[in-house]
C-alpha atoms as a PDB file:
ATOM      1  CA  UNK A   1      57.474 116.705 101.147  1.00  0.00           C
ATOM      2  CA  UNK A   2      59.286 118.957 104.008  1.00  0.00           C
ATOM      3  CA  UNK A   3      62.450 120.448 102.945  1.00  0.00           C
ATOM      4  CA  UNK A   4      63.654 123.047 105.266  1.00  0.00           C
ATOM      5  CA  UNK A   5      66.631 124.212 106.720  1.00  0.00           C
ATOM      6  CA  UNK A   6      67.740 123.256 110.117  1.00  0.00           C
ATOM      7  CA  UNK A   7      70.051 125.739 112.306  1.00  0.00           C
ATOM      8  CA  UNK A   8      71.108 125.483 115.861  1.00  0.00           C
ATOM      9  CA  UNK A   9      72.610 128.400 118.156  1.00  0.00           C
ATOM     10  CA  UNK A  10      74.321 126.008 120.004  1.00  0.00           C
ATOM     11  CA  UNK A  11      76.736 124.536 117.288  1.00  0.00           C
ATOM     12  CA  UNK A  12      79.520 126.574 115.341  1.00  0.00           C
ATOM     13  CA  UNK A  13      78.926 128.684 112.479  1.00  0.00           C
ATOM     14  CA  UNK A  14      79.631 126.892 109.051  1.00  0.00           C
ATOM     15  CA  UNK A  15      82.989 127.973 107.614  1.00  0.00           C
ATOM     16  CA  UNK A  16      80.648 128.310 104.365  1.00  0.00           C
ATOM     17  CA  UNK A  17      77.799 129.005 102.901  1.00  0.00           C
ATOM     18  CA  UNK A  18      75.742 125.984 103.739  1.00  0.00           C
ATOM     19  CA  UNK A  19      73.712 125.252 106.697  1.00  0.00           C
ATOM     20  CA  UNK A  20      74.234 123.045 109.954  1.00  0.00           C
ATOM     21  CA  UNK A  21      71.829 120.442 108.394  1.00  0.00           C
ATOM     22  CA  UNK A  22      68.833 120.049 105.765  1.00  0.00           C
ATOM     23  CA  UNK A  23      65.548 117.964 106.583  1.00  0.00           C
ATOM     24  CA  UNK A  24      64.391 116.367 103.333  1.00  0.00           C
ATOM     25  CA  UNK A  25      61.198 114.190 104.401  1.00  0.00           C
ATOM     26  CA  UNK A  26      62.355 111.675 107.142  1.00  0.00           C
ATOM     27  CA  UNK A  27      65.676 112.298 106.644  1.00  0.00           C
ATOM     28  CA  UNK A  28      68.303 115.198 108.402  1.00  0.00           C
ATOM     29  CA  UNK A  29      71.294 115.484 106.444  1.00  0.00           C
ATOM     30  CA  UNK A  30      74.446 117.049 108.819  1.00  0.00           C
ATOM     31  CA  UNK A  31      76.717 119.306 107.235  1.00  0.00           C
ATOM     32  CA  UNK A  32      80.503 118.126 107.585  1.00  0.00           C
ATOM     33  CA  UNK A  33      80.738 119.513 111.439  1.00  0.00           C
ATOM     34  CA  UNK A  34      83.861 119.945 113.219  1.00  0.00           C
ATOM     35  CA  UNK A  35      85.274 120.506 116.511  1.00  0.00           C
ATOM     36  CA  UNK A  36      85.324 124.414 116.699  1.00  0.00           C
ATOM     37  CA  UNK A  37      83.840 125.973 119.881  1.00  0.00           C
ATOM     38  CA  UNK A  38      80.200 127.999 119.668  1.00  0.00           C
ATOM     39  CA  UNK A  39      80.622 131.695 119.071  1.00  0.00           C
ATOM     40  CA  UNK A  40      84.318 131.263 118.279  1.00  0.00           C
ATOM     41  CA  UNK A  41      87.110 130.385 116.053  1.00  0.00           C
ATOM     42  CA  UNK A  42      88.487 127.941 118.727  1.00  0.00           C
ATOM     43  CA  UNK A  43      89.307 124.589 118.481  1.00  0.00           C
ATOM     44  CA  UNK A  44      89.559 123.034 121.808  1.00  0.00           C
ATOM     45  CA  UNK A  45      93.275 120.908 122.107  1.00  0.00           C
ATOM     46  CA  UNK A  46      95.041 122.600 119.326  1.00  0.00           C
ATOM     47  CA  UNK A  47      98.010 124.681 118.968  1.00  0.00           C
ATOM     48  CA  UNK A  48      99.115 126.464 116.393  1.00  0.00           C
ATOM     49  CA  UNK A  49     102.422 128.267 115.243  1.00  0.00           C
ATOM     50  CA  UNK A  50     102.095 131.922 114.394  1.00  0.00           C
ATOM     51  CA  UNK A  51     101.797 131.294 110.375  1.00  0.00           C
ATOM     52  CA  UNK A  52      98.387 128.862 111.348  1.00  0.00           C
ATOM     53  CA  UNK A  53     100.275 125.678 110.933  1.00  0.00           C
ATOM     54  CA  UNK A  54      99.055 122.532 113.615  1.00  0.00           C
ATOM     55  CA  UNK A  55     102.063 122.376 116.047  1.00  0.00           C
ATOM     56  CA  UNK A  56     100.136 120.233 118.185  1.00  0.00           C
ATOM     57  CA  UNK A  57      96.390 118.791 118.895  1.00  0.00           C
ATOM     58  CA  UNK A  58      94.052 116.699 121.541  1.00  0.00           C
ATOM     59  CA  UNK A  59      92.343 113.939 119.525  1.00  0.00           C
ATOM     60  CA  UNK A  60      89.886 113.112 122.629  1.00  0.00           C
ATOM     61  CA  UNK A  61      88.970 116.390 122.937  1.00  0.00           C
ATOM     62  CA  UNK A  62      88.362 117.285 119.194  1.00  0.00           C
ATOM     63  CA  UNK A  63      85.855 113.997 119.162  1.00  0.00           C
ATOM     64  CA  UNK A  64      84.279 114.871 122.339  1.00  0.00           C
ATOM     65  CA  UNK A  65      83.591 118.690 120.878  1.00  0.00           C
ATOM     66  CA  UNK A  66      82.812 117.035 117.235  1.00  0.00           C
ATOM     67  CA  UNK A  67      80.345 114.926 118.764  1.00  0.00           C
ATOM     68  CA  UNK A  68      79.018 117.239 121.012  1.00  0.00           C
ATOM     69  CA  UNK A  69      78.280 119.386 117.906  1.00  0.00           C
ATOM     70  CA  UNK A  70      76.479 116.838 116.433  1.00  0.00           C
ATOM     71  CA  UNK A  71      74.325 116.485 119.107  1.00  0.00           C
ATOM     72  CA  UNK A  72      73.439 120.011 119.107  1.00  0.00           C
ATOM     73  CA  UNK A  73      72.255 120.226 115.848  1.00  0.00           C
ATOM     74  CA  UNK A  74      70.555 116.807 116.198  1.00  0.00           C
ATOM     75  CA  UNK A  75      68.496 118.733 118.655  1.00  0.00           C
ATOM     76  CA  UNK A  76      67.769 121.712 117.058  1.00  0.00           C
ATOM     77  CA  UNK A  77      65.723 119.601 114.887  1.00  0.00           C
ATOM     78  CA  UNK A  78      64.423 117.850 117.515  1.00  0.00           C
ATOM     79  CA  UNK A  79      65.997 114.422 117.396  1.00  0.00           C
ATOM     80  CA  UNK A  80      69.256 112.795 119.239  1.00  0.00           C
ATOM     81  CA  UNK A  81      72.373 110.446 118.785  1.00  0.00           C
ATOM     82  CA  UNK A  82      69.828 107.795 118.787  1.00  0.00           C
ATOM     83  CA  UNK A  83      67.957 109.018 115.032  1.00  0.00           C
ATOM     84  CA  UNK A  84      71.491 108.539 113.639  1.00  0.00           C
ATOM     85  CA  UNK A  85      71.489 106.142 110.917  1.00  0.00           C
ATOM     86  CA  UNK A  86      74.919 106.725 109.125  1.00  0.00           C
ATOM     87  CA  UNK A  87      78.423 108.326 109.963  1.00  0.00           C
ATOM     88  CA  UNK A  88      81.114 109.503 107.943  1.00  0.00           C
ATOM     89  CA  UNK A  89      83.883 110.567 109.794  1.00  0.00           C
ATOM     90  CA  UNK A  90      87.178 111.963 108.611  1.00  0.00           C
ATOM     91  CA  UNK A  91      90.444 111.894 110.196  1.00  0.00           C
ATOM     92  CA  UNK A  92      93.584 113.470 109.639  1.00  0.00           C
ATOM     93  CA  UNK A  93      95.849 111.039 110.885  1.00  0.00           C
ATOM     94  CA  UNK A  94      94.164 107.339 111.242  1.00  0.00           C
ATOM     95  CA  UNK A  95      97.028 105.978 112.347  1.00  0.00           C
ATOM     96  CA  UNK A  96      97.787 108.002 115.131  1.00  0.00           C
ATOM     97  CA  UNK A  97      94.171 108.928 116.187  1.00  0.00           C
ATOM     98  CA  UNK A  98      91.819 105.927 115.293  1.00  0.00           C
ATOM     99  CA  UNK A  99      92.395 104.107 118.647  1.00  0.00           C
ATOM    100  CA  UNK A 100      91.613 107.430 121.065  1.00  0.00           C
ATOM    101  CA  UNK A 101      88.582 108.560 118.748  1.00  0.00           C
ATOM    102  CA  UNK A 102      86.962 105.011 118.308  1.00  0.00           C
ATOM    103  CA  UNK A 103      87.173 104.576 122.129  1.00  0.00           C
ATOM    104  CA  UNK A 104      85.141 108.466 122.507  1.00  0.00           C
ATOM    105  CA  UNK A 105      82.748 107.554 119.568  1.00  0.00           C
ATOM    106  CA  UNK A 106      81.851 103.935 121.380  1.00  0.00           C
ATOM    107  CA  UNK A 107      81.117 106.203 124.564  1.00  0.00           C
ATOM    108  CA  UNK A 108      78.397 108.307 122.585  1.00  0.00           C
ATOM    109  CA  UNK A 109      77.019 105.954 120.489  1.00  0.00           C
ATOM    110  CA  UNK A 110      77.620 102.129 120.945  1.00  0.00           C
ATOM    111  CA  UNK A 111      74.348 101.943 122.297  1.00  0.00           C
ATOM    112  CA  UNK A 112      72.577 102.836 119.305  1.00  0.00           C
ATOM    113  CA  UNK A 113      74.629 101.487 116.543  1.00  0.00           C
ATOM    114  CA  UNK A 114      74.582 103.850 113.625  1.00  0.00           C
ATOM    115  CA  UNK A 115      76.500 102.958 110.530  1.00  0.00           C
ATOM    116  CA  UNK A 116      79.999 104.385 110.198  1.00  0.00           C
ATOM    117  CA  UNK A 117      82.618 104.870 107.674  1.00  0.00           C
ATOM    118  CA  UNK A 118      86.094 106.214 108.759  1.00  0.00           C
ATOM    119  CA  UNK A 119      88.752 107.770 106.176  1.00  0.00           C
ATOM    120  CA  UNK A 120      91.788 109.146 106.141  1.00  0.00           C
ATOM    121  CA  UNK A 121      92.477 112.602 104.595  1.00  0.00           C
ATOM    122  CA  UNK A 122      95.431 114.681 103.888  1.00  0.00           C
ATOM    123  CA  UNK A 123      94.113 117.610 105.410  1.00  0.00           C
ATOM    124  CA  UNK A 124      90.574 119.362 106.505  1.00  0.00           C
ATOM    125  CA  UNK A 125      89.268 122.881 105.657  1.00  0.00           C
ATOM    126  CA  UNK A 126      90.408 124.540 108.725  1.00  0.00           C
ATOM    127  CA  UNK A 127      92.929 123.027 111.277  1.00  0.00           C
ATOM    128  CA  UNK A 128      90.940 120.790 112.616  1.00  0.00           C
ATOM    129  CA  UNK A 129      91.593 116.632 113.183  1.00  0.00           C
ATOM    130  CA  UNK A 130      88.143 115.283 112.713  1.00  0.00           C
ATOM    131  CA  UNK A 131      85.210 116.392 110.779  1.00  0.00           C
ATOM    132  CA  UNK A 132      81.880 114.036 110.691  1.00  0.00           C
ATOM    133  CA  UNK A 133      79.358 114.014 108.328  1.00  0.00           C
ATOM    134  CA  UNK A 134      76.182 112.552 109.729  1.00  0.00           C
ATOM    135  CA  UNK A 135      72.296 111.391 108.411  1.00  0.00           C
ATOM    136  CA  UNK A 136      69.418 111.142 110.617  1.00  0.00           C
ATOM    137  CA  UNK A 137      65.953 109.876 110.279  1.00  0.00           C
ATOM    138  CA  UNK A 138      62.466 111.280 111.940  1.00  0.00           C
ATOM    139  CA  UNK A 139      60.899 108.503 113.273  1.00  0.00           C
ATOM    140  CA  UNK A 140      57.881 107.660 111.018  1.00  0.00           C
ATOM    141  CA  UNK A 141      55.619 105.951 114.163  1.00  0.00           C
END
């Protein structure tokens, strides 16, 4: 059974010590992946006061840059949007953010449909508004 680890240059590095995703067999399990930009701490849309606290953040871009993350990982295994099968995604403030994000999410992947769960949470690991956690499958054909 394949079990490796899958990294790509063109997504963020973790904030931890896992990896962007794991292939187990036919399935590519995707790390919780955020909005930060490649090579940086950045997080595009957000301010912050001096002390680190959110003064002020861009939904639409955090989803575009969340999904855009995904996608690069996707690739470095060598799959796409379309090989997701299931999508957990996270949001700091649903009530607030649901509308902009579900519109940016439709534009990436109504075509193909995966399943998707949406939450609220209190707060994320760094100060980010949206975190997705995403599995893939290899096409067996």
């Amino acid at each position: 059974m394949i079990n490796e680890i899958v990294t790509s240059p063109n997504a963020p590095e973790p904030v931890g010590a896992y990896p962007h995703a794991r292939r187990i067999g036919d399935f590519l399990f995707l790390s919780g992946v955020g909005p930060r930009q490649v090579g940086t701490d950045d997080i595009p849309g957000v301010t912050l006061s001096d002390s680190g606290e959110i003064l002020d953040y861009d939904i639409e871009l955090q989803t575009r840059s969340v999904l855009d993350n995904v996608e690069s990982v996707l690739q470095a295994a060598g799959l796409g949007l379309e090989h997701l099968a299931d999508v957990s995604v996270f949001l700091t403030n649903m009530k607030d953010d649901f509308p902009t994000y579900n519109r940016v999410y439709a534009e990436y992947l109504s075509a193909y449909k995966p399943c998707r769960t949406t939450v609220e949470v209190v707060s994320l690991p760094t100060p980010i508004a949206i975190e997705l956690k995403c599995i893939a499958v290899f096409s067996t054909e």
